[in-house]
C-alpha atoms as a PDB file:
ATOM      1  CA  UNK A   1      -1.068 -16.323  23.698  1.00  0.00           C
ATOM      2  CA  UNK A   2       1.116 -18.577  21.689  1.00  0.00           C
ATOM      3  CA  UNK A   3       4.660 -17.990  19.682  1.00  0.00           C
ATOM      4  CA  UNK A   4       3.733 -16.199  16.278  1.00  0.00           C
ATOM      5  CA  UNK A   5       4.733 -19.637  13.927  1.00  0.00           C
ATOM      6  CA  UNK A   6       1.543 -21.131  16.069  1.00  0.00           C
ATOM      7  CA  UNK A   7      -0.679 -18.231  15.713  1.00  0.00           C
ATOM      8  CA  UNK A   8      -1.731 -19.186  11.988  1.00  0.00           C
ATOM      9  CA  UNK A   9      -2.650 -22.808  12.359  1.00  0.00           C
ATOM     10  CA  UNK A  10      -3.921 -21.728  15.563  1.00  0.00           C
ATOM     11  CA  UNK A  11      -6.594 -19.358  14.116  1.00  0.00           C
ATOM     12  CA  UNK A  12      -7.306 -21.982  11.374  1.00  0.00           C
ATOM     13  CA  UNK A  13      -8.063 -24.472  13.567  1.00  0.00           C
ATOM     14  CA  UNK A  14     -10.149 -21.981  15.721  1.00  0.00           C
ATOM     15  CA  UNK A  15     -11.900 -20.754  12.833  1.00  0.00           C
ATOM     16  CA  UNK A  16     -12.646 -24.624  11.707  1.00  0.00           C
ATOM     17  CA  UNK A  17     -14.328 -25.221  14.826  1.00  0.00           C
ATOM     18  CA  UNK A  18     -16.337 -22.265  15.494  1.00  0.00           C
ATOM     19  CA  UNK A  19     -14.356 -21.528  19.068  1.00  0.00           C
ATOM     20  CA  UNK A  20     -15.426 -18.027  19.141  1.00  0.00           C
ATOM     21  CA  UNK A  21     -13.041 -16.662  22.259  1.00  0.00           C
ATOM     22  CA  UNK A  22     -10.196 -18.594  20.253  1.00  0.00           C
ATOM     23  CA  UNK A  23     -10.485 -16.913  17.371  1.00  0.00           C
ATOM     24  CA  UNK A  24     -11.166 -13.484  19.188  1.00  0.00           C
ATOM     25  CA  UNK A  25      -7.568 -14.086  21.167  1.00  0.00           C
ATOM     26  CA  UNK A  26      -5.753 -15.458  17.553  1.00  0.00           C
ATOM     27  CA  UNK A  27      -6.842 -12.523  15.615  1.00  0.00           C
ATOM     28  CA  UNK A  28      -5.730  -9.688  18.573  1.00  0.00           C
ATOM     29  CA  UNK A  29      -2.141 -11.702  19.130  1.00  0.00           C
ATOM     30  CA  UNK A  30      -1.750 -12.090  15.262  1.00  0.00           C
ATOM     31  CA  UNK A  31      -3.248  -8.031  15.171  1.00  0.00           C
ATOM     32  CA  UNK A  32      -0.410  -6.912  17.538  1.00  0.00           C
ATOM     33  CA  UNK A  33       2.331  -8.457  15.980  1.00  0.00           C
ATOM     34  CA  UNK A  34       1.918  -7.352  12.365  1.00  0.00           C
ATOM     35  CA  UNK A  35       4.765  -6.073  10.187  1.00  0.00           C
ATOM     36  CA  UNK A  36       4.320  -5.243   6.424  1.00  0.00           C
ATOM     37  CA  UNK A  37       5.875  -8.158   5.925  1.00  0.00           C
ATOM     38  CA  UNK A  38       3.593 -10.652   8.041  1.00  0.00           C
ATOM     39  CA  UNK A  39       0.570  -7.779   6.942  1.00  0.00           C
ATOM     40  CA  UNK A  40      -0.015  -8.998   3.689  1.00  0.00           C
ATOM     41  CA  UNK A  41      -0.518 -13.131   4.479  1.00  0.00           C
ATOM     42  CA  UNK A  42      -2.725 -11.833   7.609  1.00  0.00           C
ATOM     43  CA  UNK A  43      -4.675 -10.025   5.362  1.00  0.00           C
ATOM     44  CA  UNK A  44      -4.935 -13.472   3.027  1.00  0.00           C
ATOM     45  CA  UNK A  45      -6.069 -15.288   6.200  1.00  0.00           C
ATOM     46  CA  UNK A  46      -8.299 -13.016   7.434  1.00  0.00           C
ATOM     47  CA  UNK A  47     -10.506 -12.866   4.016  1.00  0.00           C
ATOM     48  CA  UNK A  48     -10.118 -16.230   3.848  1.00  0.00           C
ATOM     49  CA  UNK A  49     -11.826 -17.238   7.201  1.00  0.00           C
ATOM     50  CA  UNK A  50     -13.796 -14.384   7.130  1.00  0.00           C
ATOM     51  CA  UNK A  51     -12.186 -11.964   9.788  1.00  0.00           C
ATOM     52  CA  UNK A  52     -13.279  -8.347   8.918  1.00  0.00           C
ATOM     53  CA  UNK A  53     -11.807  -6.477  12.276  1.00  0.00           C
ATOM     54  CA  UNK A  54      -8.193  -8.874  11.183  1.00  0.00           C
ATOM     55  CA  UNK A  55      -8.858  -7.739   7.659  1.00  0.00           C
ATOM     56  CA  UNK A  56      -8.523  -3.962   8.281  1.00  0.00           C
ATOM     57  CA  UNK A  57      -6.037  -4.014  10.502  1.00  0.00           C
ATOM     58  CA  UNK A  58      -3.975  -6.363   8.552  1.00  0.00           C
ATOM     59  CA  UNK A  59      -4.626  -3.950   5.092  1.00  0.00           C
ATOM     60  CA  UNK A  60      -3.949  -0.936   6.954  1.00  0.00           C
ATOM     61  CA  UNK A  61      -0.546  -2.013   8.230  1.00  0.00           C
ATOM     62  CA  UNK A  62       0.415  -3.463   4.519  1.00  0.00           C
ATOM     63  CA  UNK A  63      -0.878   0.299   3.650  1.00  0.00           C
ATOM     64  CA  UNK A  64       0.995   2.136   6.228  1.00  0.00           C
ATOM     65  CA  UNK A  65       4.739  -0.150   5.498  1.00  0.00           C
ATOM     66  CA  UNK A  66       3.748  -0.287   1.538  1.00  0.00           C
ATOM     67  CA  UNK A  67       7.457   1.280   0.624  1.00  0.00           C
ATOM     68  CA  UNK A  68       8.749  -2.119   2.664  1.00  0.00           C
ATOM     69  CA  UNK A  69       6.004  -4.464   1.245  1.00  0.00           C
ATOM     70  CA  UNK A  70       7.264  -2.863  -2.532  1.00  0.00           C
ATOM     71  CA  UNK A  71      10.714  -3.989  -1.341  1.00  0.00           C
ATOM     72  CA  UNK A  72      10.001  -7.297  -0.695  1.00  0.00           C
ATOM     73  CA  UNK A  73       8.795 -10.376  -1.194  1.00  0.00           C
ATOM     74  CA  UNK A  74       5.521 -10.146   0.276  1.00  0.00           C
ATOM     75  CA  UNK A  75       4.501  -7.650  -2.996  1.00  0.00           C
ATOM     76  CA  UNK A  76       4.596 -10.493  -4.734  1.00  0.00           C
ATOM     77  CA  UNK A  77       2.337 -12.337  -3.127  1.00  0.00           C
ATOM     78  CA  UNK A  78      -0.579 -10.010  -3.294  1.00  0.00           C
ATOM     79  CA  UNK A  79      -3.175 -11.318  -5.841  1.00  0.00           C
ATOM     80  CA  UNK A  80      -3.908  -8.607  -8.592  1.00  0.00           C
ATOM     81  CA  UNK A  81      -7.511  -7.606  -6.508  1.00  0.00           C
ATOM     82  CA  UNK A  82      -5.561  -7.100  -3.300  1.00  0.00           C
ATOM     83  CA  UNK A  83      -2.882  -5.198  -5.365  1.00  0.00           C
ATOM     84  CA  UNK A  84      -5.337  -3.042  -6.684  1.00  0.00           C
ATOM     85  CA  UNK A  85      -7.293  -2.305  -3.558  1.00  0.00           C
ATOM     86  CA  UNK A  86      -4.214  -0.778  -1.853  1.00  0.00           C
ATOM     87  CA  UNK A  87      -2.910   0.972  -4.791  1.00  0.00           C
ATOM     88  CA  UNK A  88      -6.672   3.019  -4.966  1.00  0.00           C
ATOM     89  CA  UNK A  89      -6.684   3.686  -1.231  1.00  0.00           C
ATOM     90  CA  UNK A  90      -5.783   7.369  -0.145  1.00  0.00           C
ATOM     91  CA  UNK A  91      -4.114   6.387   2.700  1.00  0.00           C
ATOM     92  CA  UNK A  92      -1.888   4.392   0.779  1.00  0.00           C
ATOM     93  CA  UNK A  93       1.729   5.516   2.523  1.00  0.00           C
ATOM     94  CA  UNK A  94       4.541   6.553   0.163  1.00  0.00           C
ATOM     95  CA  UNK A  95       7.419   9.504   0.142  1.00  0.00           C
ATOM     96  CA  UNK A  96       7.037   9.582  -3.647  1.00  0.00           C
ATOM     97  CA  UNK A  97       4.356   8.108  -6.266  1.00  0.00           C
ATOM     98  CA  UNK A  98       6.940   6.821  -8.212  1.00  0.00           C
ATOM     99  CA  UNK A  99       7.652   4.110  -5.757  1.00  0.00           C
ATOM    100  CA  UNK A 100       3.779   2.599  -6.433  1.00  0.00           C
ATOM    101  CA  UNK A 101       4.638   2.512 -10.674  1.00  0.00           C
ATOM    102  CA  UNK A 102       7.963   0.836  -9.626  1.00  0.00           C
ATOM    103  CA  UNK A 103       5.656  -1.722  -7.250  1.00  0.00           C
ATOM    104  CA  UNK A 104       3.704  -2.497 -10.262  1.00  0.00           C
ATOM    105  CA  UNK A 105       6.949  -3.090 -12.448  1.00  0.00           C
ATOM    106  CA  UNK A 106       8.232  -5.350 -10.453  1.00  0.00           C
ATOM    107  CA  UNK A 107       5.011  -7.339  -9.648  1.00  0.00           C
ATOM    108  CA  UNK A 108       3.698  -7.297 -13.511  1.00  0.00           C
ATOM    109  CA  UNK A 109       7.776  -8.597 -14.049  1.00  0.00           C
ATOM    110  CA  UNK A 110       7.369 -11.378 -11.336  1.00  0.00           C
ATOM    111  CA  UNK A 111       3.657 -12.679 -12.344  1.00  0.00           C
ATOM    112  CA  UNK A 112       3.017 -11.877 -15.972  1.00  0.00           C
ATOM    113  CA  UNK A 113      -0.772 -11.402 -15.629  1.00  0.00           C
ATOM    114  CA  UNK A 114      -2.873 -10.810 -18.261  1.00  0.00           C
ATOM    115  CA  UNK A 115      -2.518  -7.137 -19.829  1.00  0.00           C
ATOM    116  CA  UNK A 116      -5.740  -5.854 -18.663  1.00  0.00           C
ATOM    117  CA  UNK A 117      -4.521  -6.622 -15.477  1.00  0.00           C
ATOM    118  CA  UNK A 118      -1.517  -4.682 -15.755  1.00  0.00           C
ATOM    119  CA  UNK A 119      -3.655  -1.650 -16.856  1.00  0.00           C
ATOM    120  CA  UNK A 120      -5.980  -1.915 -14.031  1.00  0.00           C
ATOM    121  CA  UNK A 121      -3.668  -1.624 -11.810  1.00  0.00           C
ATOM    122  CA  UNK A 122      -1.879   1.412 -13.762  1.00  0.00           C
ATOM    123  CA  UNK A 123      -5.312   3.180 -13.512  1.00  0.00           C
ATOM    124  CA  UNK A 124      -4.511   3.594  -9.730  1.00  0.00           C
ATOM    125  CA  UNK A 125      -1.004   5.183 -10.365  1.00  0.00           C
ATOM    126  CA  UNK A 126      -1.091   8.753  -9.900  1.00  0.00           C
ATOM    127  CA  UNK A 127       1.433   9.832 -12.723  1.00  0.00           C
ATOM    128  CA  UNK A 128       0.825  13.690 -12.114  1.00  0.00           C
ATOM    129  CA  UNK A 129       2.453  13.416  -8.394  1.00  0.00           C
ATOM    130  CA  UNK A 130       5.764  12.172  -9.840  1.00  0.00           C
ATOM    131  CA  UNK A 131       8.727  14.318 -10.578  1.00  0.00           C
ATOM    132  CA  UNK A 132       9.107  15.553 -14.517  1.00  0.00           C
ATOM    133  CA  UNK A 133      12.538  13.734 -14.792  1.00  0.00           C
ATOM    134  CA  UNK A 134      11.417  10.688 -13.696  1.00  0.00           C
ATOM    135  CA  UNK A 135       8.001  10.370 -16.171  1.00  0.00           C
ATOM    136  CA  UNK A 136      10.454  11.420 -18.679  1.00  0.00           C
ATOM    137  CA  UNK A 137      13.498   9.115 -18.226  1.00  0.00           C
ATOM    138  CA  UNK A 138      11.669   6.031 -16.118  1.00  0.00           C
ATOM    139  CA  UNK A 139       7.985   6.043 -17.091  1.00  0.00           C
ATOM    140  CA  UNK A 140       7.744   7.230 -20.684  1.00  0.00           C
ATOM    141  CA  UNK A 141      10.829   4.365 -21.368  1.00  0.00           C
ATOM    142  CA  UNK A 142       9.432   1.064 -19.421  1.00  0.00           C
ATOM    143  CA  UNK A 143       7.974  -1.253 -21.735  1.00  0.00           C
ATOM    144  CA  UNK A 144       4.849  -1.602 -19.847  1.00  0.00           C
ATOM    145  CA  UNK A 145       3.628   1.513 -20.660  1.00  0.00           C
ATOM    146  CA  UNK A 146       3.449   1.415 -24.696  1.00  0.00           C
ATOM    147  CA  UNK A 147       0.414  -0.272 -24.919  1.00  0.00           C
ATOM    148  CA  UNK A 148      -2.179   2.571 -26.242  1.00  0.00           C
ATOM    149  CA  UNK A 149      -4.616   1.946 -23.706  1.00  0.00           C
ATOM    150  CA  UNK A 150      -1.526   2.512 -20.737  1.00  0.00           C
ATOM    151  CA  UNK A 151      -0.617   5.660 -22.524  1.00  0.00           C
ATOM    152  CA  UNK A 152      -4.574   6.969 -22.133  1.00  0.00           C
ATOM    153  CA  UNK A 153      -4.212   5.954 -18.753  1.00  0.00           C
ATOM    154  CA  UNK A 154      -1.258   8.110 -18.060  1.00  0.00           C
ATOM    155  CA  UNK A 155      -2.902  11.010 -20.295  1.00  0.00           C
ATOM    156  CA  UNK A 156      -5.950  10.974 -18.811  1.00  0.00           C
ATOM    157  CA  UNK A 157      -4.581  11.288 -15.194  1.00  0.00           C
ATOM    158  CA  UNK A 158      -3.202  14.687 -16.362  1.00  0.00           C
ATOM    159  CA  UNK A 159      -6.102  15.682 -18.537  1.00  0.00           C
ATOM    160  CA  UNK A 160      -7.847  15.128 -14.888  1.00  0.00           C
ATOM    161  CA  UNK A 161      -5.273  17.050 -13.102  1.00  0.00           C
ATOM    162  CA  UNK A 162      -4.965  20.080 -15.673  1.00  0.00           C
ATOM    163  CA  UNK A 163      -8.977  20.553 -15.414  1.00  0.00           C
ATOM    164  CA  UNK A 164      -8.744  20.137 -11.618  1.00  0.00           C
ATOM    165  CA  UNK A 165     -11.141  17.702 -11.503  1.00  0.00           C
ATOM    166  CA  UNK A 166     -11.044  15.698  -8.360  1.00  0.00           C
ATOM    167  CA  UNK A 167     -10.117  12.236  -9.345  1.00  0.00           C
ATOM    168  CA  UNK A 168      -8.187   9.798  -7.697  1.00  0.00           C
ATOM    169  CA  UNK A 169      -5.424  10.026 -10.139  1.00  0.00           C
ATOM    170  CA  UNK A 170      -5.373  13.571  -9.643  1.00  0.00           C
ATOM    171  CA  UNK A 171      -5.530  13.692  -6.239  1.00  0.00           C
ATOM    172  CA  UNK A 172      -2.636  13.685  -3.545  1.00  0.00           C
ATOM    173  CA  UNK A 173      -2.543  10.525  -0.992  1.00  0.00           C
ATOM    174  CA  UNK A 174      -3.585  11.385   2.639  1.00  0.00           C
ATOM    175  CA  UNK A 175      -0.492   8.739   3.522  1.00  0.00           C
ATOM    176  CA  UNK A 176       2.267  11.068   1.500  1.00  0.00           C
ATOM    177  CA  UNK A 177       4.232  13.875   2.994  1.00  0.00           C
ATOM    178  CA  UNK A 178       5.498  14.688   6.030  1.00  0.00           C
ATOM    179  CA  UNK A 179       4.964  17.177   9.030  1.00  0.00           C
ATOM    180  CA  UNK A 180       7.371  20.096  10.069  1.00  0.00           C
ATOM    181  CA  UNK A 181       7.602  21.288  13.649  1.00  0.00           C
ATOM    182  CA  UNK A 182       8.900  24.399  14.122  1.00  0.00           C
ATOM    183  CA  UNK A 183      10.134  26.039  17.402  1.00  0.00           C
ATOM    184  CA  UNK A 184       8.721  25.502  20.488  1.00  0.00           C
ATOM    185  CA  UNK A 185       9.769  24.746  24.024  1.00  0.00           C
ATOM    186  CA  UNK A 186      11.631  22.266  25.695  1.00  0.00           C
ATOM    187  CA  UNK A 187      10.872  20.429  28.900  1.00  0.00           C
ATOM    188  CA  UNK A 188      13.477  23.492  31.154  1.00  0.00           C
ATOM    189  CA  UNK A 189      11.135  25.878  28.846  1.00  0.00           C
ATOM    190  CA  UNK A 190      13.919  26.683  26.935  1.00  0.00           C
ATOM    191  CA  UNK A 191      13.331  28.431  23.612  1.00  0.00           C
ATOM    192  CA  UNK A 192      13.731  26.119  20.822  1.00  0.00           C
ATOM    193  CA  UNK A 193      14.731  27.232  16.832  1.00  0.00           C
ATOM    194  CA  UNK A 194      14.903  23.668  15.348  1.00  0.00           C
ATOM    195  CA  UNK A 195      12.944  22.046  12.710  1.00  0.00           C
ATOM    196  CA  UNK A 196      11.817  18.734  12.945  1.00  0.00           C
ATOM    197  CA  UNK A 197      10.497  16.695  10.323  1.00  0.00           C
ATOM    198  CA  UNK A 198       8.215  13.558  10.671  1.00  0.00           C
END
């Protein structure tokens, strides 16, 4: 359609005027070029005109490259809501937990938002899924977490987990781990004794 700088203003303008195929053709070029970088202003521009079908695709892809996002600079320009949508979503994509507590570090570091803010988005941290050393050395030492109310956060995630009650904060994310394929056959249906890991 056009050169992805063009696509934005494009849509915008699209969106302005009610030119329905316009903004059917912005959204699928804009769609099939996300990044987790470009994901998380997509997903900005499609709540702000109103784009559901843009809107998913552009949260999924923010969900599916979170470890990047984290890295960068587009964490820090999710809004808190935003923030906190992805960090309750299952499907949320991350080797360890420990890499969503260090996304909230670094985005409660760069905004300063108000303390219940911080805490809200600590509530979606699943603390039990993290190694020992790390709650021990990184967790149980950050400053964010002396509050009272962000240590009964971190508590109560493994008060849920001990009682094996299934809440979120308990629960493992659909998006972590990885898949092992064992054996098999090649394409000369040749034996095979390797491991693979996705």
């Amino acid at each position: 359609l056009a050169e992805a700088a063009l696509l934005t203003p494009l849509l915008e303008a699209a969106a302005r005027l009610q030119v329905v195929p316009l903004i059917r053709e912005a959204s699928a070029a804009i769609e099939a070029r996300l990044s987790p970088e470009s994901a998380v202003d997509a997903w900005a521009l499609a709540d702000a005109l109103q784009l559901p079908d843009l809107e998913r695709a552009a949260k999924a892809a923010t969900s599916r490259g979170f470890e990047e996002v984290a890295a960068g600079d587009a964490l820090l320009r999710l809004p808190h809501a935003r923030l906190c949508t992805l960090l309750a979503d299952d499907k949320l994509r991350v080797r360890c937990e420990s890499s969503v507590f260090e996304a909230v570090c670094r985005w409660a570091g760069a905004v300063e938002p108000a303390p219940e803010a911080v805490t809200a988005l600590l509530a979606h941290v699943r603390f039990p899924l993290m190694p020992g050393p790390f709650l021990q050395q990184r967790v149980m030492a950050e400053p964010l977490m002396q509050p009272a109310e962000r240590l009964r956060v971190l508590s109560q995630a493994f008060v849920d987990k001990q009682a094996g009650t299934q809440t979120a904060m308990a629960r493992q994310r659909v998006g972590m781990g990885c898949v092992y394929v064992i054996g098999g056959r090649n394409d000369d249906d040749d034996e095979l004794n390797s491991v693979e890991i996705f």
